[in-house]
PDB file of N, CA and C in Angstrom:
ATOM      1  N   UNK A   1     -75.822  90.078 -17.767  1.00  0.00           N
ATOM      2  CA  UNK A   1     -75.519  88.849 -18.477  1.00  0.00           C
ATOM      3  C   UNK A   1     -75.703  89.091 -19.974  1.00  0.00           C
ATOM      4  N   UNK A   2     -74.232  88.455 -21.141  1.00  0.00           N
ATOM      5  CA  UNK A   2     -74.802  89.058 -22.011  1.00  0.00           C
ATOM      6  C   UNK A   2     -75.386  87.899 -22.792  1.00  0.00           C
ATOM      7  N   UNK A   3     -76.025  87.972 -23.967  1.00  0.00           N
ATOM      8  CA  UNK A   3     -77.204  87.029 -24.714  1.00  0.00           C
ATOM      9  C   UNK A   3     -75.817  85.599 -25.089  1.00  0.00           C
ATOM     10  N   UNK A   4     -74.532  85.996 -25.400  1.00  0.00           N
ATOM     11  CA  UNK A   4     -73.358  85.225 -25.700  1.00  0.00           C
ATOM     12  C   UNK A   4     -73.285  83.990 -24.464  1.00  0.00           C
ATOM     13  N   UNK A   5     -73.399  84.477 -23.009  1.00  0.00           N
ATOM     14  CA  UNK A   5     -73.300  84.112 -22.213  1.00  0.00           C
ATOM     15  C   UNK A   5     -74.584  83.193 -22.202  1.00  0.00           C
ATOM     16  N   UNK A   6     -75.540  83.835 -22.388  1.00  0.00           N
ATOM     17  CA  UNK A   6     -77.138  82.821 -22.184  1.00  0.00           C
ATOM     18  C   UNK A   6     -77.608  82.226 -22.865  1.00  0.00           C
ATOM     19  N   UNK A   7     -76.905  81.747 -24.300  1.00  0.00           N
ATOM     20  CA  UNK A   7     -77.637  81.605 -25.126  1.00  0.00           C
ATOM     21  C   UNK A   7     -76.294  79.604 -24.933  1.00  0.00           C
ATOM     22  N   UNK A   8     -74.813  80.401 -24.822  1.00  0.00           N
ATOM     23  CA  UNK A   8     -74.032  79.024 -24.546  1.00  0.00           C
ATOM     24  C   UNK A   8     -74.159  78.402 -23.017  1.00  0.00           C
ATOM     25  N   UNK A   9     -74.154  79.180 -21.958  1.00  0.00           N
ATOM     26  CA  UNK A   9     -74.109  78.242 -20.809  1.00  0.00           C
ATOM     27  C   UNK A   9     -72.651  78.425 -20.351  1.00  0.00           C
ATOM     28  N   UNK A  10     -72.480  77.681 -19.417  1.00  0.00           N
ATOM     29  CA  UNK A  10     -71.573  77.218 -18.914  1.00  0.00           C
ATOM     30  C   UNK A  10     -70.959  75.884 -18.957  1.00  0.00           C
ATOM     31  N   UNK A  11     -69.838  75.458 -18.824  1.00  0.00           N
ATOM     32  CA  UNK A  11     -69.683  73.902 -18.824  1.00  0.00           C
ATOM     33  C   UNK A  11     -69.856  73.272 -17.776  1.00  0.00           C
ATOM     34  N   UNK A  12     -70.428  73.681 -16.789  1.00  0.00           N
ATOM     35  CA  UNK A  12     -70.969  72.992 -16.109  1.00  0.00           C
ATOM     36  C   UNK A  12     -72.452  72.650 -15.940  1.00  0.00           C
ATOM     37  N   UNK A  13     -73.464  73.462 -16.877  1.00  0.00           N
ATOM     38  CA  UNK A  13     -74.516  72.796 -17.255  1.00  0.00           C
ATOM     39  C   UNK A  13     -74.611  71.765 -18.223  1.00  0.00           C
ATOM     40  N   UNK A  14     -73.564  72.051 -19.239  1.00  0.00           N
ATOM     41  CA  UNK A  14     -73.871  71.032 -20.379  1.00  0.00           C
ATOM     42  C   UNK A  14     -73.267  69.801 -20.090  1.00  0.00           C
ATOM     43  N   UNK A  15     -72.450  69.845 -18.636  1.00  0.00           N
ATOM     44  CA  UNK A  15     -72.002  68.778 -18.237  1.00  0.00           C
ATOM     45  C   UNK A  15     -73.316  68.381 -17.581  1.00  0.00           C
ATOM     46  N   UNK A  16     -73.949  68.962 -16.842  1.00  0.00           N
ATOM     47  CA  UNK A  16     -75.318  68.621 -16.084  1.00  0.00           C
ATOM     48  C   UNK A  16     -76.285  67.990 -17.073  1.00  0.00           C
ATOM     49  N   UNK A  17     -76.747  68.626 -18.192  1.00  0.00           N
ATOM     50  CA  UNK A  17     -77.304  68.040 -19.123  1.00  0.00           C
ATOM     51  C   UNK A  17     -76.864  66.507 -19.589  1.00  0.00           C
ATOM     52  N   UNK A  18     -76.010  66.634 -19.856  1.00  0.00           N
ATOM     53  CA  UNK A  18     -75.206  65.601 -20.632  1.00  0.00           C
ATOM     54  C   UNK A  18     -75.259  64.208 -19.196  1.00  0.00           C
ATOM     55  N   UNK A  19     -75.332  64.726 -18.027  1.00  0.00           N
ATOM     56  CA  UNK A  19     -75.470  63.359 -16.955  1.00  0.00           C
ATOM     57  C   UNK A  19     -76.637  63.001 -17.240  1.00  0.00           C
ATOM     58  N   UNK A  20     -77.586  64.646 -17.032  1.00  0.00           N
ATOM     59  CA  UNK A  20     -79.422  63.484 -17.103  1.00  0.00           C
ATOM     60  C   UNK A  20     -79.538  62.776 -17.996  1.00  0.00           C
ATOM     61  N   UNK A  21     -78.997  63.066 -19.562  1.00  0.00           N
ATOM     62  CA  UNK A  21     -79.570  62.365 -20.342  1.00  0.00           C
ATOM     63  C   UNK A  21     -78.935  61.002 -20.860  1.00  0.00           C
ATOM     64  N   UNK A  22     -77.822  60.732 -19.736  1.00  0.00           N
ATOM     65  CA  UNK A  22     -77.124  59.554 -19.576  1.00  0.00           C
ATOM     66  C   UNK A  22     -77.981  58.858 -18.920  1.00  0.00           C
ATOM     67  N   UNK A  23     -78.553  59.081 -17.503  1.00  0.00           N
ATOM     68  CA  UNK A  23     -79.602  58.455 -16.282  1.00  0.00           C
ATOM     69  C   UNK A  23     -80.469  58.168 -16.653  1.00  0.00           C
ATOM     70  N   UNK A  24     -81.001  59.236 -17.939  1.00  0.00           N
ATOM     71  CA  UNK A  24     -82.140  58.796 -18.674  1.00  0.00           C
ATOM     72  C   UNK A  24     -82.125  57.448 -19.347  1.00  0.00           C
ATOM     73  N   UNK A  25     -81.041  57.477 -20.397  1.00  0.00           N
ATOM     74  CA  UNK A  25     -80.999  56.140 -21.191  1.00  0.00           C
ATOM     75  C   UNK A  25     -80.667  54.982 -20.836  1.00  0.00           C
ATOM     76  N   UNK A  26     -79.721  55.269 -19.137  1.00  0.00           N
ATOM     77  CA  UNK A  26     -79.273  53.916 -18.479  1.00  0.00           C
ATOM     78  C   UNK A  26     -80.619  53.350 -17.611  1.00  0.00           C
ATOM     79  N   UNK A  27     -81.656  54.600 -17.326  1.00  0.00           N
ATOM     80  CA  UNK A  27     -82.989  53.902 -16.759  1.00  0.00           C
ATOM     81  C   UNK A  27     -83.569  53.253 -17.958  1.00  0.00           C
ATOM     82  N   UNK A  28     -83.954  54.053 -18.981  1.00  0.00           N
ATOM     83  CA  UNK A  28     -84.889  53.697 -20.007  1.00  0.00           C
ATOM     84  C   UNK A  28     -83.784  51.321 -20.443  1.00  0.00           C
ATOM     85  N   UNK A  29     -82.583  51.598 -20.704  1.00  0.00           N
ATOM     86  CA  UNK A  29     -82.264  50.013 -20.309  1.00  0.00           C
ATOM     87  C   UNK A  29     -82.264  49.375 -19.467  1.00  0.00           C
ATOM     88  N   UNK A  30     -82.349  49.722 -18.499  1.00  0.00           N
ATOM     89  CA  UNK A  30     -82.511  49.069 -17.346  1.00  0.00           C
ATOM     90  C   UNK A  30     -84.077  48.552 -17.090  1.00  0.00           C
ATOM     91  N   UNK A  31     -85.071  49.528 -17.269  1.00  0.00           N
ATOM     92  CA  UNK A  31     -86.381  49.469 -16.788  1.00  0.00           C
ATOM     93  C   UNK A  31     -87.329  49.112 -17.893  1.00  0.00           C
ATOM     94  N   UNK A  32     -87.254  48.882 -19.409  1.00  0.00           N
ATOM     95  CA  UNK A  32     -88.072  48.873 -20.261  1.00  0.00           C
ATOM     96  C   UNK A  32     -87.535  47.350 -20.852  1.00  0.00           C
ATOM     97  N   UNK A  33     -88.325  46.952 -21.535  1.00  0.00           N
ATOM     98  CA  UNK A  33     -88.658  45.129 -22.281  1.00  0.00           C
ATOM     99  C   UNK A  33     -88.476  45.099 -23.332  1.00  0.00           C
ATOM    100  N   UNK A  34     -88.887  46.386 -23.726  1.00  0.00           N
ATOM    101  CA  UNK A  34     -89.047  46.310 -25.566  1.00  0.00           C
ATOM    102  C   UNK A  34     -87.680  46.239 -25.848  1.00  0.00           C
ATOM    103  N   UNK A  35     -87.108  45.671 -26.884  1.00  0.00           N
ATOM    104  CA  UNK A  35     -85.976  46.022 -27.500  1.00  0.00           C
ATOM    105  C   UNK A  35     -85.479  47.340 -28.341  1.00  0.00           C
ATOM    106  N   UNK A  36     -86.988  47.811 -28.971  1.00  0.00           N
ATOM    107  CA  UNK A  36     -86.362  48.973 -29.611  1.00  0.00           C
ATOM    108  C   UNK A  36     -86.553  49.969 -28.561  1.00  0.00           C
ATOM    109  N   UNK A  37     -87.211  50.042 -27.516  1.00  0.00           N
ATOM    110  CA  UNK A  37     -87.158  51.271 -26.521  1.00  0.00           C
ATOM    111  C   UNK A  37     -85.676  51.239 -25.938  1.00  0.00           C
ATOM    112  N   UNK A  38     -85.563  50.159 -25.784  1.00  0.00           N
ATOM    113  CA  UNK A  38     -84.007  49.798 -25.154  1.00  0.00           C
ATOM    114  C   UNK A  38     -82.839  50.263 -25.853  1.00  0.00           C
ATOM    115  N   UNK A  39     -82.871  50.148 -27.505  1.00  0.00           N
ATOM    116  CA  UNK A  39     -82.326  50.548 -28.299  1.00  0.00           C
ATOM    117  C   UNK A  39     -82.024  52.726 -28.201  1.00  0.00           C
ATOM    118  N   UNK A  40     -83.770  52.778 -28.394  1.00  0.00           N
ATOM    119  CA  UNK A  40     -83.395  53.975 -28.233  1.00  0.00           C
ATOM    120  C   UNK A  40     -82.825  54.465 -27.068  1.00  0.00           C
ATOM    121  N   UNK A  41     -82.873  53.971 -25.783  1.00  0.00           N
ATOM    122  CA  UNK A  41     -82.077  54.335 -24.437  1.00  0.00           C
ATOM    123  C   UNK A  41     -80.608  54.184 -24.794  1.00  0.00           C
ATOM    124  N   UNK A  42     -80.071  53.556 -25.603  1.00  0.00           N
ATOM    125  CA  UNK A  42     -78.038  53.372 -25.675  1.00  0.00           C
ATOM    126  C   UNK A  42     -78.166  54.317 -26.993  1.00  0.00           C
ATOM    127  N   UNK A  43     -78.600  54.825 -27.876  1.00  0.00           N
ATOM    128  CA  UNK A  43     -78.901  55.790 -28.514  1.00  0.00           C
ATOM    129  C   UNK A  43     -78.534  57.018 -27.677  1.00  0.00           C
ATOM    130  N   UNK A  44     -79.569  57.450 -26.679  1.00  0.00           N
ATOM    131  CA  UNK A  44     -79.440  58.668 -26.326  1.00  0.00           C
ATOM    132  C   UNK A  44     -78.107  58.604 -24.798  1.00  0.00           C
ATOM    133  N   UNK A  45     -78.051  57.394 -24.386  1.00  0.00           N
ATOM    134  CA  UNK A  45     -76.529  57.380 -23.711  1.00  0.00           C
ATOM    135  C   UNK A  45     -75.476  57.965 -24.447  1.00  0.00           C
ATOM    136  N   UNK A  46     -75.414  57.314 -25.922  1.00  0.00           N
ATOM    137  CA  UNK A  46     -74.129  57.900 -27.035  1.00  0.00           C
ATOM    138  C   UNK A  46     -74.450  59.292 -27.040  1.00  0.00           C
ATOM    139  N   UNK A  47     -75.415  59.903 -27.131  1.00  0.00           N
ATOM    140  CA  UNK A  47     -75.250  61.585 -27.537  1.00  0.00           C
ATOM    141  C   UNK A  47     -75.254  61.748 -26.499  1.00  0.00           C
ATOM    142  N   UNK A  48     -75.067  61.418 -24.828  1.00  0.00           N
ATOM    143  CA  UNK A  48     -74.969  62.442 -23.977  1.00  0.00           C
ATOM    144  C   UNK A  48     -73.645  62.143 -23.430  1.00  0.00           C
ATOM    145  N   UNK A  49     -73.013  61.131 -24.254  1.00  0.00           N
ATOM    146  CA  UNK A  49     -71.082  60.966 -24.136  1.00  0.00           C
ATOM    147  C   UNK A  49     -71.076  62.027 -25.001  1.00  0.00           C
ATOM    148  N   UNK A  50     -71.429  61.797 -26.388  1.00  0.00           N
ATOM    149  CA  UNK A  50     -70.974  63.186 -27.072  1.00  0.00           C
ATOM    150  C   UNK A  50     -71.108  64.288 -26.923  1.00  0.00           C
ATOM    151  N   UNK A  51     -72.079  64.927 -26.224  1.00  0.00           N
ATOM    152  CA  UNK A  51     -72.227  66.233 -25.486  1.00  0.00           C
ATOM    153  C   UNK A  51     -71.203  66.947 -24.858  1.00  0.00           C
ATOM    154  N   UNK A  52     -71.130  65.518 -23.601  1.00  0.00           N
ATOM    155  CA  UNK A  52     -69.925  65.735 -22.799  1.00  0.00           C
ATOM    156  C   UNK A  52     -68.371  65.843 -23.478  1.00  0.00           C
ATOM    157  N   UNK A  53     -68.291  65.203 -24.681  1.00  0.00           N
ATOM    158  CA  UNK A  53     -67.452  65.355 -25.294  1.00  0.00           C
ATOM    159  C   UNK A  53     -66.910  66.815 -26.086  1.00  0.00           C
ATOM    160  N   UNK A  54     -67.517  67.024 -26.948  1.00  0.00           N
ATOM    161  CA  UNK A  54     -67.592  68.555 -27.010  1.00  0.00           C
ATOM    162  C   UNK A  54     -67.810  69.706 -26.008  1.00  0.00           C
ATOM    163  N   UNK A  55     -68.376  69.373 -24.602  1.00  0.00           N
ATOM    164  CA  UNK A  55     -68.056  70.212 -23.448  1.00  0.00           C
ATOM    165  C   UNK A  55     -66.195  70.062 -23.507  1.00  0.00           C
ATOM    166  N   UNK A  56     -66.439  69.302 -22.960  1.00  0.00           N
ATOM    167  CA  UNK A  56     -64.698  69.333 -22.982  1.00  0.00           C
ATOM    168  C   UNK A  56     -63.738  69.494 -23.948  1.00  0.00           C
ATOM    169  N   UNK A  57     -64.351  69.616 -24.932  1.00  0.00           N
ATOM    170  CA  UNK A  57     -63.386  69.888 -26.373  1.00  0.00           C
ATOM    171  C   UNK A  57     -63.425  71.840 -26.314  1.00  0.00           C
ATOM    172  N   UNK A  58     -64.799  72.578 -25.982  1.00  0.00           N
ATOM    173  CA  UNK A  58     -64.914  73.704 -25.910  1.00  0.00           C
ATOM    174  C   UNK A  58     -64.237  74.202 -24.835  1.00  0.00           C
ATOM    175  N   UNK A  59     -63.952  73.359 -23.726  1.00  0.00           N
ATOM    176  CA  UNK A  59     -63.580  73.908 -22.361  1.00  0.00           C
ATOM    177  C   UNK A  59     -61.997  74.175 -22.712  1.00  0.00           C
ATOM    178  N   UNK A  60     -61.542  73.561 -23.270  1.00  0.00           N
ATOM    179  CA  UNK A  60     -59.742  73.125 -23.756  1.00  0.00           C
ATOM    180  C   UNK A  60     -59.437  74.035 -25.103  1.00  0.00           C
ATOM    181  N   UNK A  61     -60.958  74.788 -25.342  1.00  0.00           N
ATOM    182  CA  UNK A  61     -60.192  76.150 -26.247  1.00  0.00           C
ATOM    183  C   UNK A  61     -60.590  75.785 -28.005  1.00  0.00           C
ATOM    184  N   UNK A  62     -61.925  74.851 -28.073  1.00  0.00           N
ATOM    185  CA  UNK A  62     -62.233  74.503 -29.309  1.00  0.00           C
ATOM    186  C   UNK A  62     -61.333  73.875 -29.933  1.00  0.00           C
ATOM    187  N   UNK A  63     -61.088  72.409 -29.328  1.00  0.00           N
ATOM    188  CA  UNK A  63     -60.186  71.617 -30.097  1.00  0.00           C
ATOM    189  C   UNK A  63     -60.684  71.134 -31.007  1.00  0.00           C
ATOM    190  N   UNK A  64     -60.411  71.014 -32.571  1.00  0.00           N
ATOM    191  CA  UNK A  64     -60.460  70.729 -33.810  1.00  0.00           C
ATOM    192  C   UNK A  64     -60.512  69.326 -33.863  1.00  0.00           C
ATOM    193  N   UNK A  65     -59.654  68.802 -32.733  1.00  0.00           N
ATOM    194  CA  UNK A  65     -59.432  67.203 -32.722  1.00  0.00           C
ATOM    195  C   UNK A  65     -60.700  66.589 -32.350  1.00  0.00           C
ATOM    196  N   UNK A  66     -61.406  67.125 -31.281  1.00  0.00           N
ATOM    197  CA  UNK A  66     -62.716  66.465 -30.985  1.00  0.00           C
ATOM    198  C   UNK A  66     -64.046  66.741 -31.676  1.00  0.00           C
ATOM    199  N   UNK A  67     -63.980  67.736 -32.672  1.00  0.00           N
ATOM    200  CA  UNK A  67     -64.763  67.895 -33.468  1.00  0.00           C
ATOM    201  C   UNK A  67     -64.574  66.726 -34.312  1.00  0.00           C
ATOM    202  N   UNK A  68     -63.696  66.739 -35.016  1.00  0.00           N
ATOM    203  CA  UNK A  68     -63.701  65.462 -35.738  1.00  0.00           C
ATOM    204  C   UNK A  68     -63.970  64.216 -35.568  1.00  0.00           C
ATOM    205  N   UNK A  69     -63.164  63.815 -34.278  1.00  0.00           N
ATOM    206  CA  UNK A  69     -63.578  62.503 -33.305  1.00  0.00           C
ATOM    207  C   UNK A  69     -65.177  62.410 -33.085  1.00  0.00           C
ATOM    208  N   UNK A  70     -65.827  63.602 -32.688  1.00  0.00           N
ATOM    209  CA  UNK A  70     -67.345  63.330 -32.522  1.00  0.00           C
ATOM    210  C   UNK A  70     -68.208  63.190 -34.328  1.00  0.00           C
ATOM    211  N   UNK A  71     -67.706  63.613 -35.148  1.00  0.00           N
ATOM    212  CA  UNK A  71     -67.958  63.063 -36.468  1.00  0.00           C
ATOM    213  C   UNK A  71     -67.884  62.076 -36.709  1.00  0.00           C
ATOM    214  N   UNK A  72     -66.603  61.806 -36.230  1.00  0.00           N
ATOM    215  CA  UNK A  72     -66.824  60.168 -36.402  1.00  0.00           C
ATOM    216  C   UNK A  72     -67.342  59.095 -35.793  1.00  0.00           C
ATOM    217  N   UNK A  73     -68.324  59.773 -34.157  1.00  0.00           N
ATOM    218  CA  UNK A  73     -68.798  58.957 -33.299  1.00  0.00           C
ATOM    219  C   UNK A  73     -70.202  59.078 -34.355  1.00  0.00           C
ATOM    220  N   UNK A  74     -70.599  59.580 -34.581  1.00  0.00           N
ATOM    221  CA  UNK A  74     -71.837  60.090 -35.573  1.00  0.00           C
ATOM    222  C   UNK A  74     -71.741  59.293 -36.485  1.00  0.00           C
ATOM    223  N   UNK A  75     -70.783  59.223 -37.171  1.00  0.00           N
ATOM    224  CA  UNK A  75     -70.952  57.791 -38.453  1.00  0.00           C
ATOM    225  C   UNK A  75     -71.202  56.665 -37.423  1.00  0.00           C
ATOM    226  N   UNK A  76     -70.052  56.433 -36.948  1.00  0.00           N
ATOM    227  CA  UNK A  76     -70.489  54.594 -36.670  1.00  0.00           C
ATOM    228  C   UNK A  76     -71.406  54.693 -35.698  1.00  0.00           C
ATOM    229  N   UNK A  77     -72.341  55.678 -34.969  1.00  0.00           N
ATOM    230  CA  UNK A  77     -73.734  55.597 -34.904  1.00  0.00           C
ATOM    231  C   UNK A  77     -74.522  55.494 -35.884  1.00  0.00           C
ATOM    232  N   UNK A  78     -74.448  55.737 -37.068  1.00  0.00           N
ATOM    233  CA  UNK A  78     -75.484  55.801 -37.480  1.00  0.00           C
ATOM    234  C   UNK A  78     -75.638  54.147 -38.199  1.00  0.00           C
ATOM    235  N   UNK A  79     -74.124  53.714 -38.370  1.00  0.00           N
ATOM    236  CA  UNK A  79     -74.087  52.626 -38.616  1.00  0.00           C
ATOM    237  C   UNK A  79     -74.588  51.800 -37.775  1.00  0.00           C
ATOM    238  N   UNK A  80     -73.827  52.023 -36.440  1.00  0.00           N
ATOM    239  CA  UNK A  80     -75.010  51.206 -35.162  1.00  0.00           C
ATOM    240  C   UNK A  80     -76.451  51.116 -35.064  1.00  0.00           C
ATOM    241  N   UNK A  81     -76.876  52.523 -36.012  1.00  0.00           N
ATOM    242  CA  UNK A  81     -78.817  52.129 -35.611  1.00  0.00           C
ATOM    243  C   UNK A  81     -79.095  51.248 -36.751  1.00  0.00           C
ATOM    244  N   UNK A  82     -78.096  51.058 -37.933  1.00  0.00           N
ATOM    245  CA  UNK A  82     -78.793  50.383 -39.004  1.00  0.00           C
ATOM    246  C   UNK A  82     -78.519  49.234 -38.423  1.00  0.00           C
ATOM    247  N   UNK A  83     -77.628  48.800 -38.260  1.00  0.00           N
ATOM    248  CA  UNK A  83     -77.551  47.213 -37.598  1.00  0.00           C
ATOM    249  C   UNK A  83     -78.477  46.855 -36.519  1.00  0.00           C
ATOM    250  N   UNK A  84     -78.489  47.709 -35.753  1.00  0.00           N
ATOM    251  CA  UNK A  84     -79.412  47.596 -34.114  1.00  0.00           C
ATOM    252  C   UNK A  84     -80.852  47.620 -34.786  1.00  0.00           C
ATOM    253  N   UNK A  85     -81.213  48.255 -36.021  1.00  0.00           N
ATOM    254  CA  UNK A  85     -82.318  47.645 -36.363  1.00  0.00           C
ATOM    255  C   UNK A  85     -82.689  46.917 -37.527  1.00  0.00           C
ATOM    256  N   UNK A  86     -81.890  46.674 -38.424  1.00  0.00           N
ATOM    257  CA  UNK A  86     -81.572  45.479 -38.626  1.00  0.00           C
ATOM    258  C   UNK A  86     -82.341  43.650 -38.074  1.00  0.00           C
ATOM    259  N   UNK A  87     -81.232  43.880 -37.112  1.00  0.00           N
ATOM    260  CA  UNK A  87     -81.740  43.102 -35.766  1.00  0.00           C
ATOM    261  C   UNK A  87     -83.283  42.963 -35.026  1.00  0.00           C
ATOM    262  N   UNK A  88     -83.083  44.041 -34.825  1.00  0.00           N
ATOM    263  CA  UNK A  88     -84.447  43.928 -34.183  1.00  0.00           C
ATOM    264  C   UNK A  88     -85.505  43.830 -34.965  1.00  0.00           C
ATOM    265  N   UNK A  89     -85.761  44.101 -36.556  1.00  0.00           N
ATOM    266  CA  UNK A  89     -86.821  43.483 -37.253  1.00  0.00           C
ATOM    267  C   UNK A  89     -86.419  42.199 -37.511  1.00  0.00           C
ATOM    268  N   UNK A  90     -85.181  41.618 -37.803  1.00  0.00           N
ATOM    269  CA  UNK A  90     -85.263  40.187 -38.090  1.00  0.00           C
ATOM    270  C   UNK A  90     -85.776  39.374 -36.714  1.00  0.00           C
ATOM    271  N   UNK A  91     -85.558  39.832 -35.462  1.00  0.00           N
ATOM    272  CA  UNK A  91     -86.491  39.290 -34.294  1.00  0.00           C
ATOM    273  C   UNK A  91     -87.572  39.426 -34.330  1.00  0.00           C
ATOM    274  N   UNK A  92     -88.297  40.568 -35.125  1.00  0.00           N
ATOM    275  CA  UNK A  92     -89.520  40.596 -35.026  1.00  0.00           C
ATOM    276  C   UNK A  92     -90.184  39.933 -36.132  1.00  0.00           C
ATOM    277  N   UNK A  93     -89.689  39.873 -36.594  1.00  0.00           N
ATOM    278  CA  UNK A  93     -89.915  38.696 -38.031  1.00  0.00           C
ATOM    279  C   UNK A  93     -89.830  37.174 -37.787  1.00  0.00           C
ATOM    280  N   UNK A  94     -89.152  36.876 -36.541  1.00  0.00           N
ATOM    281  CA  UNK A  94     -89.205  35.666 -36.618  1.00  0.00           C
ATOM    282  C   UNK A  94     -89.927  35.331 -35.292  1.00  0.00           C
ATOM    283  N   UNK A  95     -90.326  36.206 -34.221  1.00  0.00           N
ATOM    284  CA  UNK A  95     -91.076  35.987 -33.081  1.00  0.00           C
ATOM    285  C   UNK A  95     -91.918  36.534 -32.684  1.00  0.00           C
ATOM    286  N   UNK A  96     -92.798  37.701 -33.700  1.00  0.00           N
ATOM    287  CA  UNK A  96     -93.361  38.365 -33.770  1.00  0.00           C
ATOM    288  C   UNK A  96     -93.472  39.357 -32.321  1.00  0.00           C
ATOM    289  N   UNK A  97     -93.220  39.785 -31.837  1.00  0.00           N
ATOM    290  CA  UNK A  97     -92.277  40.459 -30.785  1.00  0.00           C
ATOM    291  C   UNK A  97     -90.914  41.014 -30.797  1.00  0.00           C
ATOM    292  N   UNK A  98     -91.058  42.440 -30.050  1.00  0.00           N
ATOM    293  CA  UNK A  98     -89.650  42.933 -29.425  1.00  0.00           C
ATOM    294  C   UNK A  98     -89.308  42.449 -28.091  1.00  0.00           C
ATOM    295  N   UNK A  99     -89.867  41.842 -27.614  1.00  0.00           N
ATOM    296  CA  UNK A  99     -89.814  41.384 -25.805  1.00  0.00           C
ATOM    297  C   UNK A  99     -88.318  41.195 -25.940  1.00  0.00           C
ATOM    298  N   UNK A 100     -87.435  41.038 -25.026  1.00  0.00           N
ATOM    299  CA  UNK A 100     -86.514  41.217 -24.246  1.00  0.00           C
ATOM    300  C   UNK A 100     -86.490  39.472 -23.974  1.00  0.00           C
ATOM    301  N   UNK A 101     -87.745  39.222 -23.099  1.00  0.00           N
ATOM    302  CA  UNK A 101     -87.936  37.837 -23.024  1.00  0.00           C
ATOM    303  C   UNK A 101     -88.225  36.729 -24.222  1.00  0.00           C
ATOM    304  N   UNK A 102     -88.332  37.369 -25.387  1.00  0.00           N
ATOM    305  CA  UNK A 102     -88.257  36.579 -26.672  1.00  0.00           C
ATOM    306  C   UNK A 102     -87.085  36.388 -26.938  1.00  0.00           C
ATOM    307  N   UNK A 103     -85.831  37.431 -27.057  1.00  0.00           N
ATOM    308  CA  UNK A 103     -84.926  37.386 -27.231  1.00  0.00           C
ATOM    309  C   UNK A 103     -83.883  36.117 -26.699  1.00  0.00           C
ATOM    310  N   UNK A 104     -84.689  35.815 -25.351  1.00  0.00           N
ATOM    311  CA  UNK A 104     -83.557  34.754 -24.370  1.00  0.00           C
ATOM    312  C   UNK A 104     -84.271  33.614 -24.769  1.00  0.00           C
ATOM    313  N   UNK A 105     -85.049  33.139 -25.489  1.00  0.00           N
ATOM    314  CA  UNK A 105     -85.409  31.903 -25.719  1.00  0.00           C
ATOM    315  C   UNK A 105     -84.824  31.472 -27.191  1.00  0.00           C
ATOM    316  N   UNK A 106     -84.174  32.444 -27.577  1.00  0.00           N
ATOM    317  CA  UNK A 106     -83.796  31.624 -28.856  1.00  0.00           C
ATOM    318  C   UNK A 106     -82.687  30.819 -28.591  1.00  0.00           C
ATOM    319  N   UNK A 107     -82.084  31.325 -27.299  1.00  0.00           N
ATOM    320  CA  UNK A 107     -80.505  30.371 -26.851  1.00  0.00           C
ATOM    321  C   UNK A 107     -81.141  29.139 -26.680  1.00  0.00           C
ATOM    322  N   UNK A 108     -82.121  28.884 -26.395  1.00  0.00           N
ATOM    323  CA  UNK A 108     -82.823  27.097 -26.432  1.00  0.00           C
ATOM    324  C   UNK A 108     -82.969  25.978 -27.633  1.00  0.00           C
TER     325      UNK A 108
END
């Protein structure tokens, strides 16, 4: 095996990778209260679309097109965490809490 080979993988690990750390972030929303833990769980969902994304951009022969496309998933992430927290301090500013269950009482 040479170090070229071990050092990239195969695409079918980084496809493997790229599921756990989807399962990861769809448990971490599913199972956690806090809002910013929750936050960070659709956080790490987006980079393990983008993973998978560049698997498949490398698999198809280093397409140029999805390099770029994942640049640009990278901006309007990053725009997404400023807003997503944003948000979540003006909740915590006004309910002193991230609860999940704070969140549903403001519809009252």
């Amino acid at each position: 095996m040479t170090i070229d080979a071990f050092l990239f993988g195969s695409v079918q690990t980084y496809l493997i990778v790229s599921l756990l750390l989807f399962i990861i972030g769809l448990s971490i929303v599913l199972l956690r209260r806090s809002l910013l833990i929750q936050f960070m769980g659709v956080e790490l969902m987006l980079n393990a679309a983008n993973l998978a994304l560049l698997t498949f951009a490398r698999w198809r022969g280093g397409d140029v097109s999805a390099t770029v496309f994942y640049l640009l998933i990278i901006a309007v992430a990053a725009c997404e965490a400023a807003v997503g927290l944003a948000l979540i301090i003006g909740l915590f500013r006004h309910l002193s809490s991230t609860d999940t269950d704070g969140a549903n009482s403001l519809r009252q």
